[in-house]
Protein backbone atom coordinates (compact mmCIF):
# COMPACT_ATOMS: atom_id res chain seq x y z
CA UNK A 1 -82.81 48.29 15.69
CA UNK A 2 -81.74 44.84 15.30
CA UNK A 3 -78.47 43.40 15.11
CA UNK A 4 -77.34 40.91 11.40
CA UNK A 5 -75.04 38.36 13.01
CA UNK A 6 -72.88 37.08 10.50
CA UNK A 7 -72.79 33.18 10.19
CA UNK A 8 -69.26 33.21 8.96
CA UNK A 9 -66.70 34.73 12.35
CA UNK A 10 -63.24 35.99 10.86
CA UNK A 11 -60.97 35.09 13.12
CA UNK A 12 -57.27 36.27 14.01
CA UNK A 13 -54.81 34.07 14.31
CA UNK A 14 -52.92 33.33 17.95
CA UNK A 15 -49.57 35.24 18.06
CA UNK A 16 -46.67 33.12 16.64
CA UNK A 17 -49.04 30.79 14.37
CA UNK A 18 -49.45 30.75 10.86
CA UNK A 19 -52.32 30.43 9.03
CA UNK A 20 -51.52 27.12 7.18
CA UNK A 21 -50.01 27.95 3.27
CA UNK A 22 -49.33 26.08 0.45
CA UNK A 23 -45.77 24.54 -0.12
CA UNK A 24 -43.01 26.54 -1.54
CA UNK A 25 -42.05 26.69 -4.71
CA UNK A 26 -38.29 26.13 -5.56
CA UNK A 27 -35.13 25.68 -3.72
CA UNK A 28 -33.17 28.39 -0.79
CA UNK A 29 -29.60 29.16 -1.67
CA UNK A 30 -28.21 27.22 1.02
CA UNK A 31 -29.60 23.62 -0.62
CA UNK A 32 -28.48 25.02 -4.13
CA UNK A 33 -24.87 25.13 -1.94
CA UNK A 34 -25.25 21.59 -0.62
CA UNK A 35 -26.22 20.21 -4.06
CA UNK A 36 -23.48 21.75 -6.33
CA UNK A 37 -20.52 20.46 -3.23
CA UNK A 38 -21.86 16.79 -3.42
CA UNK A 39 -22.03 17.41 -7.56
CA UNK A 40 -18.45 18.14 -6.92
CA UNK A 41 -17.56 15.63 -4.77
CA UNK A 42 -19.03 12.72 -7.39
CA UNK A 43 -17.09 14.66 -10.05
CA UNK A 44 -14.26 14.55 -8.95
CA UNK A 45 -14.25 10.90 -7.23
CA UNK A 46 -15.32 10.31 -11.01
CA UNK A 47 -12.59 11.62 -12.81
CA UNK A 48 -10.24 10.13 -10.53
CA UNK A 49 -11.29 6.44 -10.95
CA UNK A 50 -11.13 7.42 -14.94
CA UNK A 51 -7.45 8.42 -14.54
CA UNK A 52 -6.59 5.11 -12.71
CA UNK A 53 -8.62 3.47 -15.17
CA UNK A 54 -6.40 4.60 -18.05
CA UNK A 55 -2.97 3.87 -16.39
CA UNK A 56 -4.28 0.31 -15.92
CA UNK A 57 -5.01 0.02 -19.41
CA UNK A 58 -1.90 0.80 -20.34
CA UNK A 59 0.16 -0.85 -17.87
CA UNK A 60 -2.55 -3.94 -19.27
CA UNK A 61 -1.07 -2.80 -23.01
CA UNK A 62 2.10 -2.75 -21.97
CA UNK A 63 2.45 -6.38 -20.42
CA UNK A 64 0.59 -7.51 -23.43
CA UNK A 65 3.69 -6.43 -25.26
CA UNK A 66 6.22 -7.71 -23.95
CA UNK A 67 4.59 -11.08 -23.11
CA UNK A 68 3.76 -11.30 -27.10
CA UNK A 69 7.61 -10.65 -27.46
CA UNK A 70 8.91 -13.24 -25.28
CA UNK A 71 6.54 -15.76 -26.79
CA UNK A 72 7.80 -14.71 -30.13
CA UNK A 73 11.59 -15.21 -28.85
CA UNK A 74 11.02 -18.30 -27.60
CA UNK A 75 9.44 -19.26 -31.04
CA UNK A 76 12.64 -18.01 -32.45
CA UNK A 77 14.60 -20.55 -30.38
CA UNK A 78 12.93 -23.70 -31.91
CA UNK A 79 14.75 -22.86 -35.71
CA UNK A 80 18.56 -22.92 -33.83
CA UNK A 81 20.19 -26.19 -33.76
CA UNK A 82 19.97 -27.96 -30.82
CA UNK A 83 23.62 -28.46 -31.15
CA UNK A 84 24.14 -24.28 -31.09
CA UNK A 85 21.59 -23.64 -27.96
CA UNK A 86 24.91 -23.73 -25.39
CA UNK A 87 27.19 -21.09 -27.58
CA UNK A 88 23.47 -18.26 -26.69
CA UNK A 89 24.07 -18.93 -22.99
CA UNK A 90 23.93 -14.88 -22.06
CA UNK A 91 22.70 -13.45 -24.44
CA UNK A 92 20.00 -10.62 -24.75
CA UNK A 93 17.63 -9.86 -27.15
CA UNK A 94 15.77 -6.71 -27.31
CA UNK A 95 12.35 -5.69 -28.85
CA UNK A 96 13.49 -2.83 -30.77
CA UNK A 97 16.39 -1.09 -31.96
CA UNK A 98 18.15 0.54 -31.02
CA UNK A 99 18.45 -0.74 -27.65
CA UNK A 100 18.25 2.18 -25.44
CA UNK A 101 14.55 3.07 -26.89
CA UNK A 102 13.63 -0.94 -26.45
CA UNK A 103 10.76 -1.82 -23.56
CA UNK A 104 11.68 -5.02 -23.10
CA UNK A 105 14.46 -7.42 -23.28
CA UNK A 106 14.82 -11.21 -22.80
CA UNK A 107 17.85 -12.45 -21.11
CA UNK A 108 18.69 -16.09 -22.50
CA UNK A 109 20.30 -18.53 -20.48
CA UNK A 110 21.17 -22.50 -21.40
CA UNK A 111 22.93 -25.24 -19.86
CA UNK A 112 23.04 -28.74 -19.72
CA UNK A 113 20.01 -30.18 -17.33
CA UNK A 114 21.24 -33.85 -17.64
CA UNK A 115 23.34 -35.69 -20.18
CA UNK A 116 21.22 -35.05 -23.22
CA UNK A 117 18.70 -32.58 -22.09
CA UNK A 118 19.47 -28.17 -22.57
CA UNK A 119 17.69 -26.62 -20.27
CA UNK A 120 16.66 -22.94 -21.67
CA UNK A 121 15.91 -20.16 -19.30
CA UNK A 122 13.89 -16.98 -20.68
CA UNK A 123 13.43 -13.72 -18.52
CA UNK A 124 11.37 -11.20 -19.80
CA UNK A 125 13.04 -7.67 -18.43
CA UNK A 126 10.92 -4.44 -18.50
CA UNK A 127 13.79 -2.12 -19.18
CA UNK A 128 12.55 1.20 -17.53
CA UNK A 129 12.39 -0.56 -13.72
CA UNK A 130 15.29 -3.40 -14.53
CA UNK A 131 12.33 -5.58 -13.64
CA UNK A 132 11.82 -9.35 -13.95
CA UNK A 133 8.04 -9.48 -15.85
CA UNK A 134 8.43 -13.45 -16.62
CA UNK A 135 10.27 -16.37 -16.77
CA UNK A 136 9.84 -19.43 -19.23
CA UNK A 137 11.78 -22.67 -18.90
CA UNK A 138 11.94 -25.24 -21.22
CA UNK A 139 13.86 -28.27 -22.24
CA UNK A 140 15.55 -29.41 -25.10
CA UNK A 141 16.98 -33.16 -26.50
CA UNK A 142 20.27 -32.81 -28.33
CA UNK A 143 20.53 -35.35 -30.99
């Protein structure tokens, strides 16, 4: 009788090693875990820089206001006699009525720089802080 010796030997594989496999297909639980906590963390970083961004924008609107009312004031101030400028010493103007719902007011203030020169101070006041926003000087010739 003789023996068929196979070309092909089959092999077993040492203990502890694995026959080499294809990669897996999909993603364990655990990295599903770690990617939704840094999707949360970019979320939320996200939404915060939005919120800032909006209270910039309107602290940007704001100003915008109030700077567009003082330059309107002061554009009042060139129809008044230059003769009357000393009797608005004090006064304040305010951008709405009535006063207590008004943003802003501008505190006036005039008095003689030299001998024929009115000097006219403008401060722009926010009115929720009692805040000094701006200040415009100017001067005027009487005569």
């Amino acid at each position: 009788m003789k023996l068929i010796r196979s070309s092909s030997r089959v092999r077993c594989p040492a203990y502890g090693h694995r026959p080499p496999t294809k990669s897996r297909a999909g993603l364990t639980i655990v990295e599903l875990v770690i990617a939704a906590g840094i999707m949360a963390v970019l979320l939320l970083a996200s939404a915060g820089a939005m919120g800032e961004s909006v209270d910039s924008t309107k602290l940007s609107r704001n100003l915008t206001q109030g700077a567009l009312f003082l330059e309107s004031v002061q554009e009042d101030l060139t129809a008044v006699a230059s003769s009357d400028l000393l009797s608005m010493n004090g006064q304040q103007i305010f951008a709405t009525e009535p006063r207590a719902d008004a943003k802003y007011r501008v505190d006036i203030t005039t008095f003689m720089a030299s001998i024929d020169l009115v000097q006219i101070r403008l401060a722009l006041i926010d009115q929720s802080t009692g805040r000094r926003v701006a200040t415009v000087n100017s001067l005027r010739a009487i005569g």
